[in-house]
PDB file of N, CA and C in Angstrom:
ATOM      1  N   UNK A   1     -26.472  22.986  -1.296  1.00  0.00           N
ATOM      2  CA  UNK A   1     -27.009  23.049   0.039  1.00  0.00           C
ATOM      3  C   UNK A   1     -27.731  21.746   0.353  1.00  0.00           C
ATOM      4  N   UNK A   2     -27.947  21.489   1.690  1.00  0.00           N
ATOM      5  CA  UNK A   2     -28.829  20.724   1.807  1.00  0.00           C
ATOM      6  C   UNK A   2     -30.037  20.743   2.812  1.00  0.00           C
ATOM      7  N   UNK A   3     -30.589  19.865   3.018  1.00  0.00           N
ATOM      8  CA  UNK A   3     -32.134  20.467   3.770  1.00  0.00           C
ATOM      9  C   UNK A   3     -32.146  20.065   5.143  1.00  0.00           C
ATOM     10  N   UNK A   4     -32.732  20.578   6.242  1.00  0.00           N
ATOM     11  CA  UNK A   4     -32.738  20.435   7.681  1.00  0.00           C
ATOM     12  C   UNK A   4     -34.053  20.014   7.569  1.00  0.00           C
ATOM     13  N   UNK A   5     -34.404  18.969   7.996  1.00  0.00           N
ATOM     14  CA  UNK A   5     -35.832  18.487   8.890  1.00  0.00           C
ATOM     15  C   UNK A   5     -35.802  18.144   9.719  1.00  0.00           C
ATOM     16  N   UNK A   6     -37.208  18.448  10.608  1.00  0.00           N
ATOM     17  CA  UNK A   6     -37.897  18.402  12.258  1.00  0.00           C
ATOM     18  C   UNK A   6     -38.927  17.683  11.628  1.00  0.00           C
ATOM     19  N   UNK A   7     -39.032  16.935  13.118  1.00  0.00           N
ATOM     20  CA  UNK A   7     -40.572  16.208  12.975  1.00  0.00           C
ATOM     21  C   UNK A   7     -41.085  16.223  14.698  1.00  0.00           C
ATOM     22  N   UNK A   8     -42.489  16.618  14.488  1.00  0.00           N
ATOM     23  CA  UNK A   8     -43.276  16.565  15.805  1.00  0.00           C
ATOM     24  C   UNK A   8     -44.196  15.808  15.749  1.00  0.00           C
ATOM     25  N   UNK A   9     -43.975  14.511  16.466  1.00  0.00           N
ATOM     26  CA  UNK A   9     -45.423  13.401  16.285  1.00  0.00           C
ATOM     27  C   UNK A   9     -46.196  13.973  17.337  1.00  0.00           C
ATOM     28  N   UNK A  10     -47.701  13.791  17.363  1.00  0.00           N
ATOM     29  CA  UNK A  10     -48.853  13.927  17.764  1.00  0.00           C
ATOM     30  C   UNK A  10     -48.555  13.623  19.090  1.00  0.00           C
ATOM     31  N   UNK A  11     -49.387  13.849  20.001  1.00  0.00           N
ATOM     32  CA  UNK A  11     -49.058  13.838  21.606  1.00  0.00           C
ATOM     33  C   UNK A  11     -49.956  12.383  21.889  1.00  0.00           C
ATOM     34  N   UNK A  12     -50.652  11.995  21.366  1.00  0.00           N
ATOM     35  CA  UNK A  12     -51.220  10.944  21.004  1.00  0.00           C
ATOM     36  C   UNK A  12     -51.598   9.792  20.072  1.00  0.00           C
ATOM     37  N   UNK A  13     -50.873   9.942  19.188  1.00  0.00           N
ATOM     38  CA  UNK A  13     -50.367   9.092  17.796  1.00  0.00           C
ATOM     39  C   UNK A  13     -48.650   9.192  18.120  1.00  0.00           C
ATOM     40  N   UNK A  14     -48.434   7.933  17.753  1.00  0.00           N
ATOM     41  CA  UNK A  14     -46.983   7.646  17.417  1.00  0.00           C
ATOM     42  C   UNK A  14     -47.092   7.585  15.754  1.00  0.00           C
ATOM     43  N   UNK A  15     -47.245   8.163  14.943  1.00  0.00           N
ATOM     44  CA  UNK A  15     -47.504   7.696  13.465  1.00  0.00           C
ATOM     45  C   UNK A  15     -48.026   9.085  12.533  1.00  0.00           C
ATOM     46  N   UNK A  16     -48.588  10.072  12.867  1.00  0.00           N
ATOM     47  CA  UNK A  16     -49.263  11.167  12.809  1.00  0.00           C
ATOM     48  C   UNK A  16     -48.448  12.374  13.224  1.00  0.00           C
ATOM     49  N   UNK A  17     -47.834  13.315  12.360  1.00  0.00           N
ATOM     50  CA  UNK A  17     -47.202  14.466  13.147  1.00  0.00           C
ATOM     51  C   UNK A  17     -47.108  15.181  11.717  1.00  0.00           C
ATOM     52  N   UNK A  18     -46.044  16.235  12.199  1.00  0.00           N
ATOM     53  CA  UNK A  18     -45.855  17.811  11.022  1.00  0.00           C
ATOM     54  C   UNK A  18     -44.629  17.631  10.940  1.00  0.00           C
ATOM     55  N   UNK A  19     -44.042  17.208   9.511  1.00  0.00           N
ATOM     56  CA  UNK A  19     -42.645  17.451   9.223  1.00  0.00           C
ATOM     57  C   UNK A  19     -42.695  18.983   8.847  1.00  0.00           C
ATOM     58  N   UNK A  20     -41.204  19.428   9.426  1.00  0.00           N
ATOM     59  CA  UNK A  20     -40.615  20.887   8.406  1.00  0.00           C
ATOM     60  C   UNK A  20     -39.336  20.549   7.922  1.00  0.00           C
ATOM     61  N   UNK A  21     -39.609  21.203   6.687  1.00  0.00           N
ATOM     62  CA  UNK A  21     -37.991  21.139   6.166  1.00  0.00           C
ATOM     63  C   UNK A  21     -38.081  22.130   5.561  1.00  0.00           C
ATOM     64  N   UNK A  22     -36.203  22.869   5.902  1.00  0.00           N
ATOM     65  CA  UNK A  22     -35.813  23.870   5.731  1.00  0.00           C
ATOM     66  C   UNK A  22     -34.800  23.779   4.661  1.00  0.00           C
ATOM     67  N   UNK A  23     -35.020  24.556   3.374  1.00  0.00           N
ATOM     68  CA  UNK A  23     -33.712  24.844   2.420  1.00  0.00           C
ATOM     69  C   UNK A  23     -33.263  26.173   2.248  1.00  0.00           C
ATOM     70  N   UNK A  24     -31.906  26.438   3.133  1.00  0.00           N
ATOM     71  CA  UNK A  24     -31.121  27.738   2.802  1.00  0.00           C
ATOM     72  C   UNK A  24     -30.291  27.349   1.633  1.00  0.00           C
ATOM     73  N   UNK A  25     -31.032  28.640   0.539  1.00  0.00           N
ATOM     74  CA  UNK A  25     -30.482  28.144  -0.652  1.00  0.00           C
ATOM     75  C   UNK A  25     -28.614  29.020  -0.803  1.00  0.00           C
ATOM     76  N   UNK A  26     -27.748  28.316  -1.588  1.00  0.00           N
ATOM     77  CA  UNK A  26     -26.330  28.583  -1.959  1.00  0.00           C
ATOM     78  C   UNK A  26     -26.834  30.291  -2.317  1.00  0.00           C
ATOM     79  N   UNK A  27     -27.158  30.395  -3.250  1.00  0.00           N
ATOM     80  CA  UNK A  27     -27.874  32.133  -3.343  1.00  0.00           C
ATOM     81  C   UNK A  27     -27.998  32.863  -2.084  1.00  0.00           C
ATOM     82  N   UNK A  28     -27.577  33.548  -1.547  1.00  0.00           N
ATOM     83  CA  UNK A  28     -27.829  33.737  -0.463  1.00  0.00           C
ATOM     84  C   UNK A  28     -28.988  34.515  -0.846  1.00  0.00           C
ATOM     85  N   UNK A  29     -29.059  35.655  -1.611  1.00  0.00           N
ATOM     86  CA  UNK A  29     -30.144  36.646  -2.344  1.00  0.00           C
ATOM     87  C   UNK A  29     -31.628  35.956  -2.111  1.00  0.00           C
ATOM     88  N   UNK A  30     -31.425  34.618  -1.935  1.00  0.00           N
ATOM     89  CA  UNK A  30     -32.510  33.465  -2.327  1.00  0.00           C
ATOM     90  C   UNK A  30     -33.316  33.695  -1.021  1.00  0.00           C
ATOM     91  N   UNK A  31     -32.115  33.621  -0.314  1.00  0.00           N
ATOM     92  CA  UNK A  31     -32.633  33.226   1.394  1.00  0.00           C
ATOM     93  C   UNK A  31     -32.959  31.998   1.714  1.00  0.00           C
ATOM     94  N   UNK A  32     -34.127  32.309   2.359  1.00  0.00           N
ATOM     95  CA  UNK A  32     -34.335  30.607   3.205  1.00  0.00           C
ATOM     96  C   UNK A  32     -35.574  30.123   3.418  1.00  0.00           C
ATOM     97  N   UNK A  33     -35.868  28.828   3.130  1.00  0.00           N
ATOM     98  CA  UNK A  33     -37.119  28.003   2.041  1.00  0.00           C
ATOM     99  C   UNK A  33     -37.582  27.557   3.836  1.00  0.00           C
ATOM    100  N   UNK A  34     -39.047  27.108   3.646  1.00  0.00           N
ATOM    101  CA  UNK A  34     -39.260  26.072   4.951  1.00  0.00           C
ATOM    102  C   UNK A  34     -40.774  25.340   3.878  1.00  0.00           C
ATOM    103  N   UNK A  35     -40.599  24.329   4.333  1.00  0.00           N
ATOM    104  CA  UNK A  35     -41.983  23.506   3.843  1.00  0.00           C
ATOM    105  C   UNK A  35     -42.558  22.755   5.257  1.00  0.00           C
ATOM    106  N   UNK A  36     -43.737  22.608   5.351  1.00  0.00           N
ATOM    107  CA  UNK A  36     -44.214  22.092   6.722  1.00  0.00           C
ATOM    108  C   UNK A  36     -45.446  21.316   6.045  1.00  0.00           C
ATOM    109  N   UNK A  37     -45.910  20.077   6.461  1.00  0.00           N
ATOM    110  CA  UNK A  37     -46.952  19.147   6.511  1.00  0.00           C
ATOM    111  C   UNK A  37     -47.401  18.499   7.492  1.00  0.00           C
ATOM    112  N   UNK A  38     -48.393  18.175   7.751  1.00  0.00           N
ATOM    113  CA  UNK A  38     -48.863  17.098   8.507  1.00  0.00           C
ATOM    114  C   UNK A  38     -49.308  16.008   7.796  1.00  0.00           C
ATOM    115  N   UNK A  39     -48.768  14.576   8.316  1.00  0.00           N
ATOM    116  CA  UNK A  39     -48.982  13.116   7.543  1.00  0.00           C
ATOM    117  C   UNK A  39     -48.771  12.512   8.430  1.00  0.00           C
ATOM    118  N   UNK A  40     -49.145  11.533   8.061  1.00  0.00           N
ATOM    119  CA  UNK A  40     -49.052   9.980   8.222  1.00  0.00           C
ATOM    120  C   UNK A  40     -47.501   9.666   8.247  1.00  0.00           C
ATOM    121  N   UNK A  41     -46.823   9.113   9.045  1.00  0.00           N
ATOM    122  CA  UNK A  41     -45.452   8.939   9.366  1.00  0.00           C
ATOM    123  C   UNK A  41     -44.889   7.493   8.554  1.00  0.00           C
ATOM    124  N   UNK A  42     -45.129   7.401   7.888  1.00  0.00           N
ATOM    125  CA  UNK A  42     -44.760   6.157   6.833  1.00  0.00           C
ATOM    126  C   UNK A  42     -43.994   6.384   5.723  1.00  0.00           C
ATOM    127  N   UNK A  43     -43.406   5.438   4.772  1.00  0.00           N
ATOM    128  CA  UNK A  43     -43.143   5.604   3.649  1.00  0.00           C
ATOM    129  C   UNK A  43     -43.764   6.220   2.414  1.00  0.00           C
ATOM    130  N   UNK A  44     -45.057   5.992   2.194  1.00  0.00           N
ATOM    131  CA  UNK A  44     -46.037   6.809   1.480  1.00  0.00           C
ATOM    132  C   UNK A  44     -45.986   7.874   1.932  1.00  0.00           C
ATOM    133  N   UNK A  45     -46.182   8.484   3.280  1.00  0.00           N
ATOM    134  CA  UNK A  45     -46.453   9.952   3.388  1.00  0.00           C
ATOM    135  C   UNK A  45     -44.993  10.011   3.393  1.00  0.00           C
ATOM    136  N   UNK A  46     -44.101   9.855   3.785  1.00  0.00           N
ATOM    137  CA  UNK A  46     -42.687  10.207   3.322  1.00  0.00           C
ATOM    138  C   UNK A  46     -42.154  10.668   2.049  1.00  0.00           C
ATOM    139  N   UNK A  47     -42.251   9.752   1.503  1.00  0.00           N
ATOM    140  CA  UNK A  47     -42.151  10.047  -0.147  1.00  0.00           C
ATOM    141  C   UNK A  47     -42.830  11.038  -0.758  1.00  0.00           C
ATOM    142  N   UNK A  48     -43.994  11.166  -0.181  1.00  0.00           N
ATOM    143  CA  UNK A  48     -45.079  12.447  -0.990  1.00  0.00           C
ATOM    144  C   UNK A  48     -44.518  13.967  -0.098  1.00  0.00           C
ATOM    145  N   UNK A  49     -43.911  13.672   0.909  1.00  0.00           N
ATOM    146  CA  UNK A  49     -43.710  14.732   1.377  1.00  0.00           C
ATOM    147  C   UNK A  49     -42.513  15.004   1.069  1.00  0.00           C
ATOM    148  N   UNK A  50     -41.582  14.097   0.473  1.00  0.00           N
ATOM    149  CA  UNK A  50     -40.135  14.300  -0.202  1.00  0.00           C
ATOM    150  C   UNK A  50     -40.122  15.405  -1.767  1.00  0.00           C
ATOM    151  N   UNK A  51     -41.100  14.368  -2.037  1.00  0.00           N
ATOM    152  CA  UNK A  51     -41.404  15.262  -3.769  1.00  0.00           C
ATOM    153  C   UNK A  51     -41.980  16.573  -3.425  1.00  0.00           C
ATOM    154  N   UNK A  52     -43.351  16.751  -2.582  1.00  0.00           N
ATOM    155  CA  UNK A  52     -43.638  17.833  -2.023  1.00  0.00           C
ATOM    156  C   UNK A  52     -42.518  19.202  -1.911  1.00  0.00           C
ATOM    157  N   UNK A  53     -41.978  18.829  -1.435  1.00  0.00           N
ATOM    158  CA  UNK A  53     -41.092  19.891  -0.698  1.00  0.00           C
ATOM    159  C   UNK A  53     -39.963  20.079  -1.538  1.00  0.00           C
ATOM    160  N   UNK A  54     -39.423  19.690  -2.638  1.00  0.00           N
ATOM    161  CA  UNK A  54     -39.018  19.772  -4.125  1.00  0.00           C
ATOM    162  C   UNK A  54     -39.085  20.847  -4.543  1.00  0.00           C
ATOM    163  N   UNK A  55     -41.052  20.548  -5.543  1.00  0.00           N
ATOM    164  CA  UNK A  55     -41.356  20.893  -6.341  1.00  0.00           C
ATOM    165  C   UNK A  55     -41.870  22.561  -5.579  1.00  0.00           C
ATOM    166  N   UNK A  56     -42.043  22.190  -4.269  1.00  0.00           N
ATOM    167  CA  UNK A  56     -42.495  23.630  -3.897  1.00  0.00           C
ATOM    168  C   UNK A  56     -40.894  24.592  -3.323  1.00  0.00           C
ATOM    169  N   UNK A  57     -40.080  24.258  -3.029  1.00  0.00           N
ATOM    170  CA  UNK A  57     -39.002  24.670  -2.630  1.00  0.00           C
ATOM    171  C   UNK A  57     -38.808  25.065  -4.548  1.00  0.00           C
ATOM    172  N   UNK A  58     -38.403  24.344  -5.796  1.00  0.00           N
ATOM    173  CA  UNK A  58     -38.361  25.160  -6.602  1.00  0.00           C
ATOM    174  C   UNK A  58     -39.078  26.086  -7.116  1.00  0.00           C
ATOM    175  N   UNK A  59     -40.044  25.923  -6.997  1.00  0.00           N
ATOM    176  CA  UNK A  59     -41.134  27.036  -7.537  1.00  0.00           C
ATOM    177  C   UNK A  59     -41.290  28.600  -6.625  1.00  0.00           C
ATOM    178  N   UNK A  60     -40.392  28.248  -5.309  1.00  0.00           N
ATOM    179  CA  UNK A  60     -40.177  29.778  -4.427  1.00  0.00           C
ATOM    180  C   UNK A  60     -38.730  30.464  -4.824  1.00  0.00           C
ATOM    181  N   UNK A  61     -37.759  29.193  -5.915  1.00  0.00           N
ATOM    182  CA  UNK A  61     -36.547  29.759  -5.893  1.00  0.00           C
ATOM    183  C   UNK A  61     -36.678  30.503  -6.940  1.00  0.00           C
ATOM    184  N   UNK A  62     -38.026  30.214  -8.137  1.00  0.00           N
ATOM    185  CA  UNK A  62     -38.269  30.928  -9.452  1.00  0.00           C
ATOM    186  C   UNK A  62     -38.975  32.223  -8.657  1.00  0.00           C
ATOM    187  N   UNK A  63     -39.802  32.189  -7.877  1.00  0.00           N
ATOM    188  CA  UNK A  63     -40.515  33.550  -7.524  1.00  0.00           C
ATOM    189  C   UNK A  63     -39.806  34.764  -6.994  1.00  0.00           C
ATOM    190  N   UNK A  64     -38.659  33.726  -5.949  1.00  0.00           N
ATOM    191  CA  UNK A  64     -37.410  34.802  -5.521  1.00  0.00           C
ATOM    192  C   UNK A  64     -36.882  35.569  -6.079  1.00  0.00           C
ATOM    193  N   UNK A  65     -36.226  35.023  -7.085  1.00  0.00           N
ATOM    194  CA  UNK A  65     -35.490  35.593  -8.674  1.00  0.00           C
ATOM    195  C   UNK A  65     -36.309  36.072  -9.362  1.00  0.00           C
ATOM    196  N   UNK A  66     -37.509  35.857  -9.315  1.00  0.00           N
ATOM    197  CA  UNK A  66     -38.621  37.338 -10.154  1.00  0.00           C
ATOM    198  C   UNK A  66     -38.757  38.496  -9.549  1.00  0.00           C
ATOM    199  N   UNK A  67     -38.651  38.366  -8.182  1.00  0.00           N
ATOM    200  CA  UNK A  67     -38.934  39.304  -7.354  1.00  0.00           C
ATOM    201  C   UNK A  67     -37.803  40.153  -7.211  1.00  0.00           C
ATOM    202  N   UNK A  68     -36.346  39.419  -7.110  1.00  0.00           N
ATOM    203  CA  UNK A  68     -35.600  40.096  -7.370  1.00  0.00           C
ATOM    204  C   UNK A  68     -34.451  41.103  -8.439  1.00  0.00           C
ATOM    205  N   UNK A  69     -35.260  40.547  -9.613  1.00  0.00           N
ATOM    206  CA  UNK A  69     -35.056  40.913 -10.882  1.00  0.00           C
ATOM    207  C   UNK A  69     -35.831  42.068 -11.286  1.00  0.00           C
ATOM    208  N   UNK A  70     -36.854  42.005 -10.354  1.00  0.00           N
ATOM    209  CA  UNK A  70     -38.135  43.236 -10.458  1.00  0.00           C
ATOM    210  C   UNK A  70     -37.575  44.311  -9.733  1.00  0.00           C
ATOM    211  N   UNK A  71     -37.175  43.992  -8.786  1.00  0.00           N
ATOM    212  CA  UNK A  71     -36.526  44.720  -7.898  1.00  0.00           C
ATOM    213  C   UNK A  71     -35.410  45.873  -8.368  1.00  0.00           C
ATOM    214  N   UNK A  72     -34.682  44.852  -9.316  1.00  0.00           N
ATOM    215  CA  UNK A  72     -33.514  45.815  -9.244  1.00  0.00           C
ATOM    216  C   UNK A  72     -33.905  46.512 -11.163  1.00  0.00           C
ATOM    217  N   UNK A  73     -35.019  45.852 -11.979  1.00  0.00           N
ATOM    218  CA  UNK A  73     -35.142  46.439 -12.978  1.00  0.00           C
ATOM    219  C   UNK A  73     -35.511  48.010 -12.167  1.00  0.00           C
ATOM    220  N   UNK A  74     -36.790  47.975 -11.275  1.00  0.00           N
ATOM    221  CA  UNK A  74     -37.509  48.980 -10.784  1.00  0.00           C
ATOM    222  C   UNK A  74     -36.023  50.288 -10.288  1.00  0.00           C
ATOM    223  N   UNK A  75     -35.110  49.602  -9.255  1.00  0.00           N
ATOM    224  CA  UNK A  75     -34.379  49.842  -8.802  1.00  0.00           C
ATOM    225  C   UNK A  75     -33.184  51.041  -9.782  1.00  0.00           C
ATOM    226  N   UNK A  76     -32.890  50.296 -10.907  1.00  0.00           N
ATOM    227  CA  UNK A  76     -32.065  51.167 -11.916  1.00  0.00           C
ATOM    228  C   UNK A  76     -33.067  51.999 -12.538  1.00  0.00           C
ATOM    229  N   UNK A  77     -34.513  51.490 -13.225  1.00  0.00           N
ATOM    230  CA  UNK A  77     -34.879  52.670 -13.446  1.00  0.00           C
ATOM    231  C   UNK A  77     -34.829  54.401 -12.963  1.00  0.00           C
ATOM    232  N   UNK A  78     -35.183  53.743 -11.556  1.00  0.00           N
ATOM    233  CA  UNK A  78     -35.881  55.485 -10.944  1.00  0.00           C
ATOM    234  C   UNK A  78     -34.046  56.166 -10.960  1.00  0.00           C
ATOM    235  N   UNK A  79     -33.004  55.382 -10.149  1.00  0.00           N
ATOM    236  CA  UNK A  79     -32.262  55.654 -10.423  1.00  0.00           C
ATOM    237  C   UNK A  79     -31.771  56.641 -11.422  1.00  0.00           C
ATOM    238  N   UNK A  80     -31.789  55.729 -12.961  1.00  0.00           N
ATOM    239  CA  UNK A  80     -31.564  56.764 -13.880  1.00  0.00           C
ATOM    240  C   UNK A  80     -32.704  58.028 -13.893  1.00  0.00           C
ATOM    241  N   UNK A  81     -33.673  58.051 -13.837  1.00  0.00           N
ATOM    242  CA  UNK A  81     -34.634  58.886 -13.858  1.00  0.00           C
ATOM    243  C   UNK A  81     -34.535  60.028 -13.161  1.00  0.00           C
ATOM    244  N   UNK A  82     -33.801  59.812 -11.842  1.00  0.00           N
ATOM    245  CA  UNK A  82     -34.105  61.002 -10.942  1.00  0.00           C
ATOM    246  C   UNK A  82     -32.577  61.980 -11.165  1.00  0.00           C
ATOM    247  N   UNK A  83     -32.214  62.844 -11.158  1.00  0.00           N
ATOM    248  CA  UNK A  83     -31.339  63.851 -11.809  1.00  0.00           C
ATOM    249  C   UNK A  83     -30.432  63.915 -10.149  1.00  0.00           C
ATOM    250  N   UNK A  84     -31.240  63.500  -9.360  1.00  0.00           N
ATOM    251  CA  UNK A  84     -30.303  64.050  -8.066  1.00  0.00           C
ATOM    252  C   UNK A  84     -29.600  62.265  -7.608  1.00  0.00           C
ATOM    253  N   UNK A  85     -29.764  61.759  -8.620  1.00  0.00           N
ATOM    254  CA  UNK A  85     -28.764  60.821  -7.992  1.00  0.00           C
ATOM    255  C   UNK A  85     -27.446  60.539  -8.406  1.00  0.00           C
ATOM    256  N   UNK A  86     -26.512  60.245  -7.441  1.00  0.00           N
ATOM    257  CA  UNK A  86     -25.517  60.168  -8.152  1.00  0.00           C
ATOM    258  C   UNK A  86     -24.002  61.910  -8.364  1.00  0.00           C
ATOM    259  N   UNK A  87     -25.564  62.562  -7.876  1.00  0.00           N
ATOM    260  CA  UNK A  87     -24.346  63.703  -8.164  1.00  0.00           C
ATOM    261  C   UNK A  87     -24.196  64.457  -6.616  1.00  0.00           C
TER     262      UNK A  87
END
């Protein structure tokens, strides 16, 4: 996949605004990531907001997949558990 970004500069700074960037991950299960900042419109804040949005876009794709692993452990349990399912 790859990532969609917007940028809204300040109504009064040309240099100053809120990037978002969006990652719909190949997983669809995953769904769909957004990271948003406000910076400084330069190369420095560029770059920090490049790595930014990385390290936090992976760390929601590990929480996803916990959540959904929880999900479906929880999910087969009761399943087996309950006598009226299934029949």
């Amino acid at each position: 996949m790859t990532w969609e970004i917007s940028l809204n500069l300040d109504l009064d700074q040309e240099d100053i605004g809120t990037v978002s960037a969006t990652w719909t991950d190949s997983n669809i299960a995953l769904g769909v990531f957004t990271y948003s900042k406000r910076l400084k419109v330069n190369t420095a804040g560029g770059n920090a907001f490049i790595a930014e949005a990385i390290l936090a876009r992976d760390a929601w794709q590990v929480k996803q997949q916990t959540n959904i692993n929880g999900a479906t452990w929880a999910l087969n349990k009761i399943n087996a558990a309950d006598p009226k399912v299934g029949g």
